[in-house]
C-alpha atoms as a PDB file:
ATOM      1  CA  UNK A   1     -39.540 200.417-193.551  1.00  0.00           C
ATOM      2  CA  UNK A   2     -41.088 203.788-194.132  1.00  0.00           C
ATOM      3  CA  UNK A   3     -39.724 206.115-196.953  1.00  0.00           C
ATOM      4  CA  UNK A   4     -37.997 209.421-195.941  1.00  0.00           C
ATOM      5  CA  UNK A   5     -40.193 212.467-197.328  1.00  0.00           C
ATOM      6  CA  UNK A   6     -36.874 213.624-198.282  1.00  0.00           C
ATOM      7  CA  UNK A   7     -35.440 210.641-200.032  1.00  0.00           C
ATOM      8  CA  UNK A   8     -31.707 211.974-201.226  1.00  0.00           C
ATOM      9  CA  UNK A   9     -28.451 211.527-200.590  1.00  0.00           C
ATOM     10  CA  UNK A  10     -27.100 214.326-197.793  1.00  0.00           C
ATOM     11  CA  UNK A  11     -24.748 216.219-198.963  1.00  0.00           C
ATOM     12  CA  UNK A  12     -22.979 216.240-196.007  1.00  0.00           C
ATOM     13  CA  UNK A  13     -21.873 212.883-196.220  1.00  0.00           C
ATOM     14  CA  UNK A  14     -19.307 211.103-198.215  1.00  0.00           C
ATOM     15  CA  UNK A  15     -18.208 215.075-198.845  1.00  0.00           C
ATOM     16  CA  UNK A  16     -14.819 215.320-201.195  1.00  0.00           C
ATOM     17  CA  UNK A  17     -15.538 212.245-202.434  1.00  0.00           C
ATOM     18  CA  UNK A  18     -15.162 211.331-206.112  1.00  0.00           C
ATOM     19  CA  UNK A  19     -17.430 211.991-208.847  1.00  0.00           C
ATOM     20  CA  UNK A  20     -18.667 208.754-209.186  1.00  0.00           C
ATOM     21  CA  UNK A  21     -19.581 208.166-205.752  1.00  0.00           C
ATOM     22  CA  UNK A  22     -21.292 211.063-205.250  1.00  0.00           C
ATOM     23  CA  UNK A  23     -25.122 211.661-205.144  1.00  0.00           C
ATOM     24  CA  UNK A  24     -27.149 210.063-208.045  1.00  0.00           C
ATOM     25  CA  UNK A  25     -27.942 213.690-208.400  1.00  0.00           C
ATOM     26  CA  UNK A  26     -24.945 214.748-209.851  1.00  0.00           C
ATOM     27  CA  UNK A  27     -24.640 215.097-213.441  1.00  0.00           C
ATOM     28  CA  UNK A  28     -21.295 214.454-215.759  1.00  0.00           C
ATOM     29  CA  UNK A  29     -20.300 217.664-215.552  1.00  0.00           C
ATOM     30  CA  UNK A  30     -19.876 217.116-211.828  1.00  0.00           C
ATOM     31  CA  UNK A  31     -22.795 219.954-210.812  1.00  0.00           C
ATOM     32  CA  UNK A  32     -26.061 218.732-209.381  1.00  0.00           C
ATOM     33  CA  UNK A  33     -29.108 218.518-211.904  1.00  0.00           C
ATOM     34  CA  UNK A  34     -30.956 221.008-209.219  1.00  0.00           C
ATOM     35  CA  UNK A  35     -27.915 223.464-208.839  1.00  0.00           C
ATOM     36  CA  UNK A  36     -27.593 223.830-212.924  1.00  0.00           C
ATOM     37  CA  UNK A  37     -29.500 227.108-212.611  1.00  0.00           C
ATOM     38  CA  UNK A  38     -27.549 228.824-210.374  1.00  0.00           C
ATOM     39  CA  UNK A  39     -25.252 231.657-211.891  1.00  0.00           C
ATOM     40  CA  UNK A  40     -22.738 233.401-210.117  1.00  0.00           C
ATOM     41  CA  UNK A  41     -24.081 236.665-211.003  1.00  0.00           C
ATOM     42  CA  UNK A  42     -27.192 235.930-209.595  1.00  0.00           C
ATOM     43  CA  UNK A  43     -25.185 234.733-206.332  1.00  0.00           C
ATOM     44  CA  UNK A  44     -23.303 237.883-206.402  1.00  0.00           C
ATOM     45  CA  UNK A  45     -26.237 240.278-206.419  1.00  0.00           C
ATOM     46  CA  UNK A  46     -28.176 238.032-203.554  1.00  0.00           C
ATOM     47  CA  UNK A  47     -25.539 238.668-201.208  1.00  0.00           C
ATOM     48  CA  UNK A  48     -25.027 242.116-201.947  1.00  0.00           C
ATOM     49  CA  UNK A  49     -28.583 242.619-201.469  1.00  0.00           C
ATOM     50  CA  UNK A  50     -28.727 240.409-198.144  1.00  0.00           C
ATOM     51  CA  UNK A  51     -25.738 242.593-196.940  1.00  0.00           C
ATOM     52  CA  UNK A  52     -26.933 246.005-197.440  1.00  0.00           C
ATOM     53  CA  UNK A  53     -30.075 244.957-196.080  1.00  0.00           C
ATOM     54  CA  UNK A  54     -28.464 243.596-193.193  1.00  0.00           C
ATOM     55  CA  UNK A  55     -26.502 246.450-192.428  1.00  0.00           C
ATOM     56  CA  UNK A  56     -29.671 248.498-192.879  1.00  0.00           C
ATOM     57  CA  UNK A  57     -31.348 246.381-190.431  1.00  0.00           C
ATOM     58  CA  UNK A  58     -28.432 245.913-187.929  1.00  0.00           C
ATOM     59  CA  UNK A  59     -27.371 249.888-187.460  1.00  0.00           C
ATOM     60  CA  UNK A  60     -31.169 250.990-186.937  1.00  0.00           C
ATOM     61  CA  UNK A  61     -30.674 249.166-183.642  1.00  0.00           C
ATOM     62  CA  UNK A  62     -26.779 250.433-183.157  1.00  0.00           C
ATOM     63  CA  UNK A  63     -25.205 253.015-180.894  1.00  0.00           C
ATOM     64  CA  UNK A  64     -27.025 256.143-182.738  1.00  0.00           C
ATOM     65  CA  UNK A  65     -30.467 254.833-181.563  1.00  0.00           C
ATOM     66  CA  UNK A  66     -30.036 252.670-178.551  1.00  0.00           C
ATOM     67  CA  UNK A  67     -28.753 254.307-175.234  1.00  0.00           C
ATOM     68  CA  UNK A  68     -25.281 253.517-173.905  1.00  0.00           C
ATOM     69  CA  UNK A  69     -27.227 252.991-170.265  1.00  0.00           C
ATOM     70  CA  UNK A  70     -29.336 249.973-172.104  1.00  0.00           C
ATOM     71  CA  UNK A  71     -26.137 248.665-173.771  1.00  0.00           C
ATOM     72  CA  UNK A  72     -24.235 248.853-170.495  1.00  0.00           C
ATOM     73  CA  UNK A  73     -26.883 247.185-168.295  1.00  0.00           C
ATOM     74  CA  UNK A  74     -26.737 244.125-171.195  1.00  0.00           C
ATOM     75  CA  UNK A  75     -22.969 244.376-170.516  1.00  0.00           C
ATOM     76  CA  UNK A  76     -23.429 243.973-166.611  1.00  0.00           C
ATOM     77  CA  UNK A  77     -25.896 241.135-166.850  1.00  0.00           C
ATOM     78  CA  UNK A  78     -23.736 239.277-169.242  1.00  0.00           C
ATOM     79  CA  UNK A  79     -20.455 239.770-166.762  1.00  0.00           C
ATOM     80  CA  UNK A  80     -22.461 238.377-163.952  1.00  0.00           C
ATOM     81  CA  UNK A  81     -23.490 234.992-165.911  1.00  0.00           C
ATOM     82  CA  UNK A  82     -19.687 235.232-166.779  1.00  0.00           C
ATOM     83  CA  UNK A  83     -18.641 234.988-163.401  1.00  0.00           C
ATOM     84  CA  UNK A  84     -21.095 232.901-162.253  1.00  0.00           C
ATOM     85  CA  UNK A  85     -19.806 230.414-164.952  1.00  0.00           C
ATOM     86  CA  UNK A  86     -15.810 231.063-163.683  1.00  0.00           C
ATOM     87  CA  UNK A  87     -15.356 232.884-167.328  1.00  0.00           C
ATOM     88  CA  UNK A  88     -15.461 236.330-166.443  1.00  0.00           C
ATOM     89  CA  UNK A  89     -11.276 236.151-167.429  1.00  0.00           C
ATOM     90  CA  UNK A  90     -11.127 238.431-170.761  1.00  0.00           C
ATOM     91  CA  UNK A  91      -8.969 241.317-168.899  1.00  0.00           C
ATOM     92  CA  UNK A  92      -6.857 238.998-167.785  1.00  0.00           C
ATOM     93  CA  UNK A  93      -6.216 237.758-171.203  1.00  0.00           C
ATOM     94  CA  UNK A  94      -5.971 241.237-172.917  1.00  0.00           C
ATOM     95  CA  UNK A  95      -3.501 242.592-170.252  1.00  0.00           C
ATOM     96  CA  UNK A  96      -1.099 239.845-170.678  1.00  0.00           C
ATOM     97  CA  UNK A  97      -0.477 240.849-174.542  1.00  0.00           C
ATOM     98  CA  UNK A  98      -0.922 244.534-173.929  1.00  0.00           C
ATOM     99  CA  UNK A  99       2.814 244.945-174.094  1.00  0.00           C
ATOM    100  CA  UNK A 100       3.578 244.169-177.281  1.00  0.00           C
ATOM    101  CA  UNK A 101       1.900 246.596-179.320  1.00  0.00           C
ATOM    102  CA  UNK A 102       2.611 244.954-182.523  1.00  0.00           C
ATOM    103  CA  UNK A 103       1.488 242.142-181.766  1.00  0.00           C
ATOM    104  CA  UNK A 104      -1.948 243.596-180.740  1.00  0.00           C
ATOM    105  CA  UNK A 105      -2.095 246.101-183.685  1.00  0.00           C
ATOM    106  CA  UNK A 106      -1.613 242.577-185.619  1.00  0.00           C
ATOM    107  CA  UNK A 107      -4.874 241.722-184.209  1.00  0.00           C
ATOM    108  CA  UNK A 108      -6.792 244.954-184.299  1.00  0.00           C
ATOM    109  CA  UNK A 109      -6.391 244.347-188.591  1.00  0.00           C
ATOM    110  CA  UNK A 110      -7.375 240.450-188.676  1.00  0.00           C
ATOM    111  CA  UNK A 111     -10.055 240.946-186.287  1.00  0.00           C
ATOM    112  CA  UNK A 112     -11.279 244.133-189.551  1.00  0.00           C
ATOM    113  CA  UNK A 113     -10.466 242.517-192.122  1.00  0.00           C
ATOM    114  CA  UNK A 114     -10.038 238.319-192.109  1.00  0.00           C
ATOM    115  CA  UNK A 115     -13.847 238.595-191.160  1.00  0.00           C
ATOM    116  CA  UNK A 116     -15.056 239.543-194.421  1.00  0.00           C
ATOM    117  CA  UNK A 117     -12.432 237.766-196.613  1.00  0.00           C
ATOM    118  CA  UNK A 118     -12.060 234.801-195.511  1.00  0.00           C
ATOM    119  CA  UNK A 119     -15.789 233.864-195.824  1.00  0.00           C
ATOM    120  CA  UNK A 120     -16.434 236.115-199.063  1.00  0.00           C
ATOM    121  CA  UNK A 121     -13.299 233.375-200.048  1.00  0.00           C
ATOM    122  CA  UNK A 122     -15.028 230.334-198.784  1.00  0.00           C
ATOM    123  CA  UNK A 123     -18.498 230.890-200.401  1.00  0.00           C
ATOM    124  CA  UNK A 124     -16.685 231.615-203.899  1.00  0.00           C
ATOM    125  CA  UNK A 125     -14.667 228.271-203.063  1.00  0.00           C
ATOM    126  CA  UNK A 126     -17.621 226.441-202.417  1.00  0.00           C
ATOM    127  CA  UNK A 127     -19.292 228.090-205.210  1.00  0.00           C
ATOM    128  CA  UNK A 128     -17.071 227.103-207.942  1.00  0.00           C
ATOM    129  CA  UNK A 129     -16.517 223.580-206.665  1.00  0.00           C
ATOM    130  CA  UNK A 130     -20.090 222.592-207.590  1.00  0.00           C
ATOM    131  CA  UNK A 131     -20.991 220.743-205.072  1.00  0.00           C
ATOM    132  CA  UNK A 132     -24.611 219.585-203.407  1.00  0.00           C
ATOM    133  CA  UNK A 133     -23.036 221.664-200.206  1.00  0.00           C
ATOM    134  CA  UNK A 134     -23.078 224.769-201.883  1.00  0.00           C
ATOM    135  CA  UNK A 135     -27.194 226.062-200.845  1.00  0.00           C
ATOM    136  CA  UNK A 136     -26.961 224.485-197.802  1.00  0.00           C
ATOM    137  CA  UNK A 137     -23.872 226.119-196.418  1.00  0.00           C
ATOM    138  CA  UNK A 138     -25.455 229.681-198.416  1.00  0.00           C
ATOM    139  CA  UNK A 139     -28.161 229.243-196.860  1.00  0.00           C
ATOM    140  CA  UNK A 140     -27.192 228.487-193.409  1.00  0.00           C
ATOM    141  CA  UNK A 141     -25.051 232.025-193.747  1.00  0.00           C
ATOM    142  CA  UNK A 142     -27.746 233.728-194.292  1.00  0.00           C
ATOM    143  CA  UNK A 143     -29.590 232.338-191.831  1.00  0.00           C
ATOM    144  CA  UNK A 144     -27.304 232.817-189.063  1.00  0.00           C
ATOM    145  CA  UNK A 145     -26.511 236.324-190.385  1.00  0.00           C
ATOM    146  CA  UNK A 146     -30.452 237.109-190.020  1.00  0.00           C
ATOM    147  CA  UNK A 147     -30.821 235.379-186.689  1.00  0.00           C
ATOM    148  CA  UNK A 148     -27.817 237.275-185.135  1.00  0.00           C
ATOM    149  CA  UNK A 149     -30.113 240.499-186.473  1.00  0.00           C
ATOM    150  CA  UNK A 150     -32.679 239.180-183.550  1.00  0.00           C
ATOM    151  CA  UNK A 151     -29.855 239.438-180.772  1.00  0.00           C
ATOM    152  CA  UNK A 152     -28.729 242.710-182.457  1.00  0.00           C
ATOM    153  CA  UNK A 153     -32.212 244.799-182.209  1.00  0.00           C
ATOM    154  CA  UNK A 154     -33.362 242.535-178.559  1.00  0.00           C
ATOM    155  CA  UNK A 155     -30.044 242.425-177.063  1.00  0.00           C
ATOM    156  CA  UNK A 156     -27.420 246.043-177.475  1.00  0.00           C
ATOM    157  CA  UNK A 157     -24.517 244.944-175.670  1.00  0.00           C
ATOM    158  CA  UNK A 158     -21.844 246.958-175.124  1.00  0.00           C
ATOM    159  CA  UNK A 159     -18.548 245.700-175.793  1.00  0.00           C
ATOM    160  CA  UNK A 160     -15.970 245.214-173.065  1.00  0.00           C
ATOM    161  CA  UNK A 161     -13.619 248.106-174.652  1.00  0.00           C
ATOM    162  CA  UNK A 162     -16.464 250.315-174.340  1.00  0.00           C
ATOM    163  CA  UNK A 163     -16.950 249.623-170.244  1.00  0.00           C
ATOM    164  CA  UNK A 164     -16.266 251.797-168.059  1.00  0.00           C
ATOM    165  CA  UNK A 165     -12.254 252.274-167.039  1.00  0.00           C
ATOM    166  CA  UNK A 166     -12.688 250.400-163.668  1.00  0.00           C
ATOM    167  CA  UNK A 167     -13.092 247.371-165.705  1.00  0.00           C
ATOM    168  CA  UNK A 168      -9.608 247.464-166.940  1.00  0.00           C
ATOM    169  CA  UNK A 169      -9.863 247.079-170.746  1.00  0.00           C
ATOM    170  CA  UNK A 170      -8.239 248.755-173.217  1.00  0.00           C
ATOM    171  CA  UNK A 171      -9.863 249.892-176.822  1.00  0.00           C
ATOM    172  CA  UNK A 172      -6.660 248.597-178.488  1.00  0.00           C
ATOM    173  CA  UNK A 173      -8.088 249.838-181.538  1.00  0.00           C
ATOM    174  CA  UNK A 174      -8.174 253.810-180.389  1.00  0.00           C
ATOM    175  CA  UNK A 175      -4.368 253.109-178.334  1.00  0.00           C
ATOM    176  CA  UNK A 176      -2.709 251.094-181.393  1.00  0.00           C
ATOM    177  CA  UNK A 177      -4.383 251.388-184.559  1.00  0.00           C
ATOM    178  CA  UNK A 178      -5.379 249.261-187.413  1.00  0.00           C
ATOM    179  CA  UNK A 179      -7.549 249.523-190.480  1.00  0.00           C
ATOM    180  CA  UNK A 180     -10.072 252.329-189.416  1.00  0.00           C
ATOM    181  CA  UNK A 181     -11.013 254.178-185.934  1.00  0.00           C
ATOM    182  CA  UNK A 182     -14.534 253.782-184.424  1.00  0.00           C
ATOM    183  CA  UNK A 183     -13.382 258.037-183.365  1.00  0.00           C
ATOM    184  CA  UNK A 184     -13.981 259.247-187.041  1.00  0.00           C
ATOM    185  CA  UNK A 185     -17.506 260.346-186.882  1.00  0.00           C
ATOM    186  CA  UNK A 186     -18.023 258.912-190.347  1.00  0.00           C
ATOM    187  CA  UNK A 187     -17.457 255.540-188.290  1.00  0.00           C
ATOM    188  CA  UNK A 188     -20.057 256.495-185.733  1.00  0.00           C
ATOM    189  CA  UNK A 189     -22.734 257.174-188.324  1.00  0.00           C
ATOM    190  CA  UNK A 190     -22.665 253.605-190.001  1.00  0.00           C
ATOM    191  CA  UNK A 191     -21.316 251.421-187.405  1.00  0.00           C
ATOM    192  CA  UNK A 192     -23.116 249.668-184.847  1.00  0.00           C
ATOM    193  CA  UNK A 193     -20.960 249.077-181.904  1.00  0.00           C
ATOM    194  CA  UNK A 194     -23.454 247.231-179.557  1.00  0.00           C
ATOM    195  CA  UNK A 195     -23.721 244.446-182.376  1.00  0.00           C
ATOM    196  CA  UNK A 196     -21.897 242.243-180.142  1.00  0.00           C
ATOM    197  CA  UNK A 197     -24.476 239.418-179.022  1.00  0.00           C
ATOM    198  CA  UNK A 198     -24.275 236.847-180.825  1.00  0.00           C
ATOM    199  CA  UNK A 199     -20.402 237.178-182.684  1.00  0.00           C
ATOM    200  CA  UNK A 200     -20.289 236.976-185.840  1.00  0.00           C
ATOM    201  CA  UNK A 201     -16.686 236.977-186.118  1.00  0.00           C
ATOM    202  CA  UNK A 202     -17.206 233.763-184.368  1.00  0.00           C
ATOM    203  CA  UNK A 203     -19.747 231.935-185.875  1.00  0.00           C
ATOM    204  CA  UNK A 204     -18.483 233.217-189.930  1.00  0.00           C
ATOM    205  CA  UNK A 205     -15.257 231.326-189.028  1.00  0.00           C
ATOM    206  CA  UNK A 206     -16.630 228.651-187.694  1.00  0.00           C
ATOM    207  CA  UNK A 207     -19.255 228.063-190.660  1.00  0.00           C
ATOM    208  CA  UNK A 208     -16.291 228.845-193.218  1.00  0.00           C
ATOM    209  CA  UNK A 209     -13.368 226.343-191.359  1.00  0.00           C
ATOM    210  CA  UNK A 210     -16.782 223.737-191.779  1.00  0.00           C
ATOM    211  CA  UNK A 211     -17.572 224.320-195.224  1.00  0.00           C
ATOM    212  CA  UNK A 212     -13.409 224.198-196.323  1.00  0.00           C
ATOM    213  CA  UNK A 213     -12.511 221.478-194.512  1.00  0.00           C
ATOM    214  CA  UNK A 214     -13.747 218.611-196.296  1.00  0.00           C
ATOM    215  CA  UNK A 215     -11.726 220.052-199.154  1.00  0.00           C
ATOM    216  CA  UNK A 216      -8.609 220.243-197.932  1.00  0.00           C
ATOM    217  CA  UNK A 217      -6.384 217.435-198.345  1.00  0.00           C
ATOM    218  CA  UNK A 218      -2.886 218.170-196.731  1.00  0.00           C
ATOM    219  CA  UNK A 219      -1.785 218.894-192.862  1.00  0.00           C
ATOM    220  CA  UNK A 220      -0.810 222.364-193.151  1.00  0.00           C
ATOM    221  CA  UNK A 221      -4.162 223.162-194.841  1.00  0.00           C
ATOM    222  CA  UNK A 222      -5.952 220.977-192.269  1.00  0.00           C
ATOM    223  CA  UNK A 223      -4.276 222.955-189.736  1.00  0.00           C
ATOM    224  CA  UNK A 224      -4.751 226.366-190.540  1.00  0.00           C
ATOM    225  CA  UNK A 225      -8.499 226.049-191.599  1.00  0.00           C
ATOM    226  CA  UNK A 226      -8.914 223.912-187.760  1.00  0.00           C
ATOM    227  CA  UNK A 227      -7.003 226.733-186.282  1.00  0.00           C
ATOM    228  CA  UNK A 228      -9.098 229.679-187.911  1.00  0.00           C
ATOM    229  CA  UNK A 229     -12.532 229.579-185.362  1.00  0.00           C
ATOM    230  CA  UNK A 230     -10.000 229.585-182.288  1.00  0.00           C
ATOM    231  CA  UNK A 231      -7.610 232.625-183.656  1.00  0.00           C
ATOM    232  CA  UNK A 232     -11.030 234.470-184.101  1.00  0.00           C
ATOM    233  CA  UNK A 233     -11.954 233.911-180.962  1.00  0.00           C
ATOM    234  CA  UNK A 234      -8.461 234.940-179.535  1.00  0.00           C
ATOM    235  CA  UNK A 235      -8.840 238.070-181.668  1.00  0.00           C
ATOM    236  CA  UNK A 236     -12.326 239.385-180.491  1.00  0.00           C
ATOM    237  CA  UNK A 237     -11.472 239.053-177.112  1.00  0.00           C
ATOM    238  CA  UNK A 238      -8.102 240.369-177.042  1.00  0.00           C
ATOM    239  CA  UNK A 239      -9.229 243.406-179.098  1.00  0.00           C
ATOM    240  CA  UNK A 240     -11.838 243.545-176.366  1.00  0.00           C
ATOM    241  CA  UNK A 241     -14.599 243.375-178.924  1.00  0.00           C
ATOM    242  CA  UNK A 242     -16.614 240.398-177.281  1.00  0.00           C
ATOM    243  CA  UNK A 243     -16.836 238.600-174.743  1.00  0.00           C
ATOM    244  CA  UNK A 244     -17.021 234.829-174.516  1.00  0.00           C
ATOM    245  CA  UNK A 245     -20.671 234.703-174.227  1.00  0.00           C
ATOM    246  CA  UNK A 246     -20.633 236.604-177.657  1.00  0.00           C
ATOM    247  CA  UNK A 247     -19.176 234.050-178.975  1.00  0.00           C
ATOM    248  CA  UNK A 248     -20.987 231.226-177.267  1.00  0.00           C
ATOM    249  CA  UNK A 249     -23.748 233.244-179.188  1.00  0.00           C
ATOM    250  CA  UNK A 250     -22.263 233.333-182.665  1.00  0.00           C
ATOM    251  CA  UNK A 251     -21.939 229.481-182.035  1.00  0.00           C
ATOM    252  CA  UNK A 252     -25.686 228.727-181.158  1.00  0.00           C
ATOM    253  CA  UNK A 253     -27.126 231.042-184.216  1.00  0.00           C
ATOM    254  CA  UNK A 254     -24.790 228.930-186.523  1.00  0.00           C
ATOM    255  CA  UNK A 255     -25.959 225.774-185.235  1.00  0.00           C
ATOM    256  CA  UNK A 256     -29.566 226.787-185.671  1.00  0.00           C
ATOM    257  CA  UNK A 257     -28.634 228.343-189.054  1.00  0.00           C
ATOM    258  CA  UNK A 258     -27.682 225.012-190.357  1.00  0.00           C
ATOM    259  CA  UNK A 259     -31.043 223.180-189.252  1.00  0.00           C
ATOM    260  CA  UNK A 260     -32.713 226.001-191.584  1.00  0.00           C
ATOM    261  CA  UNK A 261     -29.972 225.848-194.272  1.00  0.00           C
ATOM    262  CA  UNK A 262     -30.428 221.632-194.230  1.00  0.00           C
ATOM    263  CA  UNK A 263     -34.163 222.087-194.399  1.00  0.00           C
ATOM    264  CA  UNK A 264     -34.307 224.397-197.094  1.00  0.00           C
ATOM    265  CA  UNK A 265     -31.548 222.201-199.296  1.00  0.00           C
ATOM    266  CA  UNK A 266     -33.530 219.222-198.904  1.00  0.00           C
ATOM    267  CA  UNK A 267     -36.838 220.999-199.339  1.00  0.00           C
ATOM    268  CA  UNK A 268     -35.590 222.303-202.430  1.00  0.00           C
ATOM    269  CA  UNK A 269     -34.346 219.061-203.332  1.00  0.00           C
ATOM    270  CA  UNK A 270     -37.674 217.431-203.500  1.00  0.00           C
ATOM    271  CA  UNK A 271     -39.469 219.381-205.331  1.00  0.00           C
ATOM    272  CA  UNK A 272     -36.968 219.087-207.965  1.00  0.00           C
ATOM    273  CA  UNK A 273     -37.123 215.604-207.625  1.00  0.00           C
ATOM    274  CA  UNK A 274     -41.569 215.636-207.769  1.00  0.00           C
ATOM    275  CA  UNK A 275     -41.113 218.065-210.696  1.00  0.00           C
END
């Protein structure tokens, strides 16, 4: 039988299991001999730096430097595969909620602010617990973070609250509020608002519900970390941030994200292990 040129344990598998049946890489102390380096400092700065730079990177392509016509013809191509497809249905959606202005205000604050907490939340989790999934799953964020920079600059899309009012959708964020306004011109001058292909909402919830999951170890936990991915997805489209393609999108860059991330942790691995 020929050897694996990676020949480890994948840290994928058996995951939550206890210390003793856990990779021959693990050391007493429960932390892999090859993760022993890492320092949360040094975690901390990385993805500050990979953040600014992203935003750098993201807004030179945004809605101060791309024209609205570009953005809009995206917008049109992307509602004709929509229909095409029978999917074409986000108005729909948005109008029957519309009503309740609560309710959609509700929204308009998880969709700015469950984004960034919830996986700043499950990186530190993942962090802390130790584990052989911990560069993987960082680096398969990043990844997917930097890939959805390709659809950002290639593809401006603008988003379905920005179409045109024969379209039918409503900015719920300018009618009902929430944590900021995309009017304040302070807004405008950082924000990109055709970074909508791929989601990110959409693929950061799905890659943090995979990396908490094999932690959690009741049914209401189960339950609210399997019901995270779909209440993003409810929230960019009744916000009429994205459309489903978007988050078809955010769902492709994560699975290609996690090849990388995968690669790079067993890389890694190896030459540890020929060191």
């Amino acid at each position: 039988m020929t050897s694996s040129p990676f020949p480890l344990t994948d840290p994928d598998l058996g995951e939550g299991d206890p210390p003793e049946s856990r990779s021959p890489l693990a050391t007493a102390v429960g932390r892999p001999s090859h993760l022993r380096h890492l320092r949360w400092w040094k975690e901390v700065l990385y993805a500050l730096a990979f953040y600014v730079i992203y935003s750098f990177i993201r807004n030179q392509f945004g809605s101060a430097a791309v024209s609205e016509a570009h953005a809009y013809s995206n917008a049109r191509d992307v509602i004709s595969i929509e229909r095409a497809l029978g999917l074409f249905h986000e108005e729909a959606l948005q109008h029957w909620f519309l009503g309740a202005h609560w309710f959609v205000r509700a929204w308009n604050i998880y969709y700015g602010s469950f984004h960034f907490i919830v996986t700043a939340v499950a990186l530190i989790f993942l962090f802390r617990r130790g584990t052989d999934r911990y560069v993987r799953w960082r680096t398969t964020l990043a990844a997917t973070t930097g890939l959805a920079l390709i659809g950002f600059a290639f593809f401006p899309l603008l988003p379905p609250r920005l179409l045109p009012d024969t379209y039918g959708f409503v900015d719920t964020l300018a009618r009902f509020g929430g944590l900021w306004s995309f009017d304040s011109e302070s807004m405008k001058a950082v924000s990109n608002q055709y970074a909508a292909m791929p989601s990110l909402h959409f693929g950061w919830s799905t890659w943090s519900a995979l990396v908490l999951w094999p932690y959690m170890r009741n049914n209401w936990s189960r339950a609210l970390v399997i019901a995270y991915p779909p209440a993003t997805l409810f929230a960019i489209v009744v916000t009429a941030n994205h459309f489903w393609l978007d988050a078809a999108g955010g769902a492709l860059v994560l699975g290609i994200g996690y090849l990388i991330g995968r690669w790079w942790d067993l890389r890694r691995q190896a030459i540890h292990l020929a060191a």
